[in-house]
Protein backbone atom coordinates (compact mmCIF):
# COMPACT_ATOMS: atom_id res chain seq x y z
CA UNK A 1 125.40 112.09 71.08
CA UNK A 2 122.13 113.79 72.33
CA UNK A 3 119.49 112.88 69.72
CA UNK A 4 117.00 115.62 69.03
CA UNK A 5 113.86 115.62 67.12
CA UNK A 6 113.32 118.35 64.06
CA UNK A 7 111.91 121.21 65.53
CA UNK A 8 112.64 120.35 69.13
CA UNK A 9 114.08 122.54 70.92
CA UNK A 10 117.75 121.54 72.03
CA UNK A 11 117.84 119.80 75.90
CA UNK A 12 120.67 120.54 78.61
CA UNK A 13 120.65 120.73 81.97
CA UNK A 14 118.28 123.23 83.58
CA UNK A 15 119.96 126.32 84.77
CA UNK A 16 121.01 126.23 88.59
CA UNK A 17 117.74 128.09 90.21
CA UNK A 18 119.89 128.88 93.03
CA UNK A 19 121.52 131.83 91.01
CA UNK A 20 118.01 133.37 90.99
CA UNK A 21 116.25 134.96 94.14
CA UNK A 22 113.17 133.39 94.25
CA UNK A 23 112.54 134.72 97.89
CA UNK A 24 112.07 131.41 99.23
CA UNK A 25 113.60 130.43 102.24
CA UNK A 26 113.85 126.93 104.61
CA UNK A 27 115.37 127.29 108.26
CA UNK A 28 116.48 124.64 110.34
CA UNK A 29 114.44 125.08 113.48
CA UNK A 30 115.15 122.16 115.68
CA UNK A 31 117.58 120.41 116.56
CA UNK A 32 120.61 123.23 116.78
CA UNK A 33 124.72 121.76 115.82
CA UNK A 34 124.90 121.13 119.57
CA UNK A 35 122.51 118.57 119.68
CA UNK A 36 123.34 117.16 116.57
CA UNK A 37 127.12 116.54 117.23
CA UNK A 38 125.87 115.37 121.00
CA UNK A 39 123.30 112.65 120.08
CA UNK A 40 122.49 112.65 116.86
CA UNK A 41 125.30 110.31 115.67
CA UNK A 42 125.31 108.56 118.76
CA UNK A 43 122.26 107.84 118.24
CA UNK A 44 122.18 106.65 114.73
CA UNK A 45 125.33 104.49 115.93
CA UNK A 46 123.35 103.36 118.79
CA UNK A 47 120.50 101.94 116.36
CA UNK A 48 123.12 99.99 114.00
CA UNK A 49 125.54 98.93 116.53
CA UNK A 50 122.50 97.39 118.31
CA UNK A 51 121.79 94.77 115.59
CA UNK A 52 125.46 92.89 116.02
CA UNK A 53 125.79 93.38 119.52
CA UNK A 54 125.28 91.38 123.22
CA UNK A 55 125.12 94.98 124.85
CA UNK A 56 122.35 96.94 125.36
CA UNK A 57 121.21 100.08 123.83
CA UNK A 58 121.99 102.08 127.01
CA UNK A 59 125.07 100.43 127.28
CA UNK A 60 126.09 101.75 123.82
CA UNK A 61 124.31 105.41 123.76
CA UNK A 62 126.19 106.21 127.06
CA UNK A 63 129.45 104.75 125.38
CA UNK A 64 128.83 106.58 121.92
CA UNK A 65 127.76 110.32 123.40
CA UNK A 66 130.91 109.99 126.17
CA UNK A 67 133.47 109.96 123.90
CA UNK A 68 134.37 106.54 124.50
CA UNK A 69 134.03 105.48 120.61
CA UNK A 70 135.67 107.24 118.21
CA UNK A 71 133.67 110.04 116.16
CA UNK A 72 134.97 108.65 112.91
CA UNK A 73 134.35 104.66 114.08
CA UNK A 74 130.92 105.69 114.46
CA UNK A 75 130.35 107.56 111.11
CA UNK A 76 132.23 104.64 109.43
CA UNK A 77 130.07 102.06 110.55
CA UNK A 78 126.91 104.23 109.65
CA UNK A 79 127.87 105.05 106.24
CA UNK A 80 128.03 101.21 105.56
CA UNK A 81 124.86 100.57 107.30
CA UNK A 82 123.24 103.08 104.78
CA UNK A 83 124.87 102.34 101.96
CA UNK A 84 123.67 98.68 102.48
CA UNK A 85 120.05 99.95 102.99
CA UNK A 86 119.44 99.26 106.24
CA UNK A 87 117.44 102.44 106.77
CA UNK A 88 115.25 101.83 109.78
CA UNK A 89 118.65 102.87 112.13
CA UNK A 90 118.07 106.49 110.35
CA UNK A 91 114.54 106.90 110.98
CA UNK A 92 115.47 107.64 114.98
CA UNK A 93 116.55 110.78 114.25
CA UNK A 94 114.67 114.00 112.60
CA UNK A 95 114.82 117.87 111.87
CA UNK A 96 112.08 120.22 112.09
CA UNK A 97 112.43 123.32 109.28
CA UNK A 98 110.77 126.09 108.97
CA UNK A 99 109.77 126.83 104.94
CA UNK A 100 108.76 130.03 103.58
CA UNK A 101 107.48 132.30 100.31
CA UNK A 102 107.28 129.34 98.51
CA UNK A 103 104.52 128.91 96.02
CA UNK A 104 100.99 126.76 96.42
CA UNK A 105 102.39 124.69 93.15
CA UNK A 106 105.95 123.92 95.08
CA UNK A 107 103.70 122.80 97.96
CA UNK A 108 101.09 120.52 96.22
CA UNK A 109 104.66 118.46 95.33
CA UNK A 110 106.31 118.86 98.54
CA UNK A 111 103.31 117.01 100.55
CA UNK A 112 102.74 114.32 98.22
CA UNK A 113 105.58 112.88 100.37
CA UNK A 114 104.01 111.36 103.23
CA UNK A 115 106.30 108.22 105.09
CA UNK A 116 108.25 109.24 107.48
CA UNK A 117 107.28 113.28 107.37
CA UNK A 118 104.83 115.85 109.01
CA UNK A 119 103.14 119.01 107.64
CA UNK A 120 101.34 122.18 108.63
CA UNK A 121 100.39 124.73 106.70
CA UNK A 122 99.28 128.10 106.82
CA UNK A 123 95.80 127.95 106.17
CA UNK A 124 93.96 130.36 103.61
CA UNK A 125 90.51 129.45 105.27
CA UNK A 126 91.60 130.82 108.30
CA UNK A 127 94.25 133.55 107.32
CA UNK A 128 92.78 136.83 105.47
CA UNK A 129 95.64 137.91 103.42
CA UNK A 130 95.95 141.72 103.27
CA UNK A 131 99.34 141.43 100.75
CA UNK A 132 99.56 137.95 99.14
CA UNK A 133 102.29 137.83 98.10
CA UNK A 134 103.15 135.44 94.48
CA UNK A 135 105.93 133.58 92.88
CA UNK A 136 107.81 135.15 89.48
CA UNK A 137 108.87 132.26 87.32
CA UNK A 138 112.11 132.90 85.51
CA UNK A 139 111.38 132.05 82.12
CA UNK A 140 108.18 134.99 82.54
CA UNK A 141 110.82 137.63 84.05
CA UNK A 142 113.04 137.14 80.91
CA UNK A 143 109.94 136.63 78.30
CA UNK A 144 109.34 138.95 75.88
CA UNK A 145 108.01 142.20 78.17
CA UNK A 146 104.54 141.65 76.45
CA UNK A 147 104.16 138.10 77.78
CA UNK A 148 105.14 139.27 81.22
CA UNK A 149 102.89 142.24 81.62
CA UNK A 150 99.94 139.66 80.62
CA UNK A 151 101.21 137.46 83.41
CA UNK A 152 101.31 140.03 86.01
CA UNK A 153 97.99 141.94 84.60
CA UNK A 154 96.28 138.07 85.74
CA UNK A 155 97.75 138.24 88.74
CA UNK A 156 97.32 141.19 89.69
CA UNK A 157 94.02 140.91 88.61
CA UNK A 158 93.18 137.44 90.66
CA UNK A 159 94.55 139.23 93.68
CA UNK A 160 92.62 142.64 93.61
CA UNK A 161 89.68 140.61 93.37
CA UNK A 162 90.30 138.53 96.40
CA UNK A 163 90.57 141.80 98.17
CA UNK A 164 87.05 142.76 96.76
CA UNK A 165 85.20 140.06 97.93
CA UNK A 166 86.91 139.91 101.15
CA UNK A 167 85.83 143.51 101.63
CA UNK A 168 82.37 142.41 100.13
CA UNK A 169 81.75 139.95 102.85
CA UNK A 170 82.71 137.17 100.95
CA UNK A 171 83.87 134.87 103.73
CA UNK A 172 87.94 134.25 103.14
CA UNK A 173 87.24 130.30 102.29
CA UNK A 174 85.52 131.30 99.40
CA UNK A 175 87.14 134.59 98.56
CA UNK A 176 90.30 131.82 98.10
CA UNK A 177 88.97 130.19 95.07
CA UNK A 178 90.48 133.15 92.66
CA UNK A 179 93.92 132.42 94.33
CA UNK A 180 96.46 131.11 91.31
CA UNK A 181 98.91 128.59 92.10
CA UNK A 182 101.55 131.63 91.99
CA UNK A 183 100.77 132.14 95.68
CA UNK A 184 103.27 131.70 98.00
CA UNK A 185 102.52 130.04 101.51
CA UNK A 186 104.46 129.10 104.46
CA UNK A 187 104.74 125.35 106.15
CA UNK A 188 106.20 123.48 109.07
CA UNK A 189 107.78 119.99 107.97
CA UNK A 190 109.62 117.51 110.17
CA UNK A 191 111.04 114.47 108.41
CA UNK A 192 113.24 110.99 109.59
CA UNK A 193 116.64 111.51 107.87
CA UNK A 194 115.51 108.43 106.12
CA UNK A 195 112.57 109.91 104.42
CA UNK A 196 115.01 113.12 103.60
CA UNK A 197 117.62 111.18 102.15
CA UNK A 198 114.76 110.18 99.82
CA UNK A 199 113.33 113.26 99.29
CA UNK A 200 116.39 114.82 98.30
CA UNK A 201 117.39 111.68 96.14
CA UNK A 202 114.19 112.82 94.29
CA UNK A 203 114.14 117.08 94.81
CA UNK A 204 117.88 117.80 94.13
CA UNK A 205 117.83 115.81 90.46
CA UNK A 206 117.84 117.88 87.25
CA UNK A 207 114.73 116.64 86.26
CA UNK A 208 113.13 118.15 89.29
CA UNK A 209 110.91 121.24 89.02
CA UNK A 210 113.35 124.31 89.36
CA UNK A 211 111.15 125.81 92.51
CA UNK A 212 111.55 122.90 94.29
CA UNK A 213 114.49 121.93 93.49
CA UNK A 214 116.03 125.12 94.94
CA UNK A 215 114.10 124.44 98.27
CA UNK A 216 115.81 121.11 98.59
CA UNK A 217 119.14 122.98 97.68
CA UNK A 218 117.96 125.31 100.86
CA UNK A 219 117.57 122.29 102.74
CA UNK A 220 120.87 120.65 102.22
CA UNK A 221 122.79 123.91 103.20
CA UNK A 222 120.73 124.09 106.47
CA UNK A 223 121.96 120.22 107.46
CA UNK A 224 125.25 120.84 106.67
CA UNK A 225 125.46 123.44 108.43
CA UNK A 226 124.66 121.37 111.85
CA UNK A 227 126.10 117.89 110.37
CA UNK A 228 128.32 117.76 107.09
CA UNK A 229 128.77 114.03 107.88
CA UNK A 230 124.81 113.73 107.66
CA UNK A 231 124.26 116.49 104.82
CA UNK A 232 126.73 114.05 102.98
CA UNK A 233 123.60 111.72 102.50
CA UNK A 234 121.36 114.37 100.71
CA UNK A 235 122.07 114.05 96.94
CA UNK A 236 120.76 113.43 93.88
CA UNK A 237 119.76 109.62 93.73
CA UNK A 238 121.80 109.33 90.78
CA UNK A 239 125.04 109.68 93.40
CA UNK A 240 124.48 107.04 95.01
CA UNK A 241 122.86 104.74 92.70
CA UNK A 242 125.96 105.45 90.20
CA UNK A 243 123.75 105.51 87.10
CA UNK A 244 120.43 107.58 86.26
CA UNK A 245 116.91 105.82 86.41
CA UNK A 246 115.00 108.89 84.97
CA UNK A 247 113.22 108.33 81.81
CA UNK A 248 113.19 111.76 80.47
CA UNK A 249 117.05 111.70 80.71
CA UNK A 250 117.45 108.79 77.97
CA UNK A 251 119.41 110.78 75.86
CA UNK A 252 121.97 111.52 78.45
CA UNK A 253 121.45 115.40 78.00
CA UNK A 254 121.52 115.37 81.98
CA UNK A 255 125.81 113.89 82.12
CA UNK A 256 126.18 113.47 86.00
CA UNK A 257 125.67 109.87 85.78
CA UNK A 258 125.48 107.72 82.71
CA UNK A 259 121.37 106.52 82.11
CA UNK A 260 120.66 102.53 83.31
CA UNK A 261 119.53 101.82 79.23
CA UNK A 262 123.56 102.85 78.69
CA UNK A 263 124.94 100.84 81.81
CA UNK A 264 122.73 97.57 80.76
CA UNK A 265 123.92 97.93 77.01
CA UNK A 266 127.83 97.96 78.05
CA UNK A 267 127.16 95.34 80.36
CA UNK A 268 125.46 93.49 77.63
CA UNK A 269 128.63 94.01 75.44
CA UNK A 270 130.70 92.49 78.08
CA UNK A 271 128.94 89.67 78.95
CA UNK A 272 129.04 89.15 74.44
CA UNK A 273 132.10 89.41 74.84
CA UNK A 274 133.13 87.04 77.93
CA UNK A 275 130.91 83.98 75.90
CA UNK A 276 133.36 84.88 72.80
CA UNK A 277 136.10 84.21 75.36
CA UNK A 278 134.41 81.14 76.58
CA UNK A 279 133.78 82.26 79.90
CA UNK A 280 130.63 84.09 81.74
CA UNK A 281 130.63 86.77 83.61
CA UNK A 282 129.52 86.31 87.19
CA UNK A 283 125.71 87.35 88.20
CA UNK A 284 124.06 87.37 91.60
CA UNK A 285 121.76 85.29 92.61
């Protein structure tokens, strides 16, 4: 049962932003399916097969991207190398994408991630924007119209301005400062599939900010799309942690996976249990 505090609005799982054009967009840019299929996976194998093995790494690329091992052997042993978290052998491989129209307060998140991934951004120092362009939240489109206009009035108002000054004089570093976090921008990120993996454990959860959330959404179509085997890593961390660790989701209004609060009282109840049997249930050391 959800619990819910008088006056509190009722919680449920944010609406899919993906069924809203937010005129964002994230494009694989390097490497194509070619390479991926080629030496990707070989590569990956390469790096775990490494660890338990008398031959060397040259030995087993040229084996792995030949055809001599089985596609499937390889993926096999590589989905139990990650799912043990050994994720060093994943760092050796990474994708370049190209992001666009996404807002300043989607990119403030996006590169507070930092291991394992490179940014650049287009600059507004060095850029003079003739047509910013901004970012529409959904819950403004669908407010009540009066709300909206008041949005729009600021930001169209915060724009015009920055067109003043710039026409002023005002040098474009400065004329930035009326620039609202609405403003959409454009970045170059390469990341280790390692540091994606996380980054999409985090992104593509429900308690994610819905901007952001979509890019990530963006992102895992663009990887599959080159490597289903490898966009099979990019989920929620919920997936593969098979309960949730989010605090905000104690009350189980988010269903995909039970909470860890719920998993560690059941566990509790069977562990009562097992002593009133007069036996204990096994722990790890």
């Amino acid at each position: 049962m959800t619990l819910q505090t008088a006056g509190e609005a009722p919680k449920g799982i944010p609406r899919n932003p993906g069924r809203a054009e937010l005129g964002l967009k994230a494009t694989l840019l390097f490497p194509n399916r070619e390479i991926v299929e080629q030496y990707y996976v070989p590569l990956i194998y390469t790096a775990c097969r490494t660890c338990y093995s008398e031959l060397t790494p040259e030995d087993i690329f040229t084996r792995a991207a030949t055809g001599e091992i089985e596609t499937a052997k390889m993926q096999r042993l590589i989905s139990n190398v990650i799912e043990s978290g050994h994720g060093s052998t994943i760092e050796h491989v990474v994708f370049t994408f190209g992001i666009s129209g996404v807002s300043r307060t989607l990119s403030h998140q996006l590169v507070r991630h930092r291991a394992g991934v490179a940014f650049d951004q287009q600059s507004q120092r060095y850029v003079t924007f003739k047509k910013a362009a901004t970012m529409l939240p959904q819950t403004i489109a669908e407010a009540d119209p009066a709300i909206r206009a008041e949005y729009e009035e600021q930001i169209h108002g915060a724009m015009s301005l920055y067109g003043d000054l710039v026409s002023a004089g005002i040098p474009g570093e400065d004329a930035r400062f009326v620039f609202p976090n609405a403003t959409r921008t454009n970045l170059v990120m390469t990341v280790n599939l390692r540091a994606l993996i996380h980054m999409s454990g985090l992104r593509l959860c429900t308690m994610a900010q819905w901007e952001i959330r979509r890019l990530f959404q963006l992102i895992r179509h663009e990887i599959f799309q080159v490597s289903p085997f490898l966009g099979s890593f990019l989920a929620p961390k919920c997936v593969p942690l098979g309960y949730c660790d989010e605090m905000n989701n104690r009350d189980g209004h988010c269903p995909i996976r039970p909470h860890k609060d719920k998993v560690l009282e059941a566990w509790a109840e069977k562990a009562k249990a097992a002593r009133a049997a007069g036996r204990e249930l096994p722990v790890s050391s």
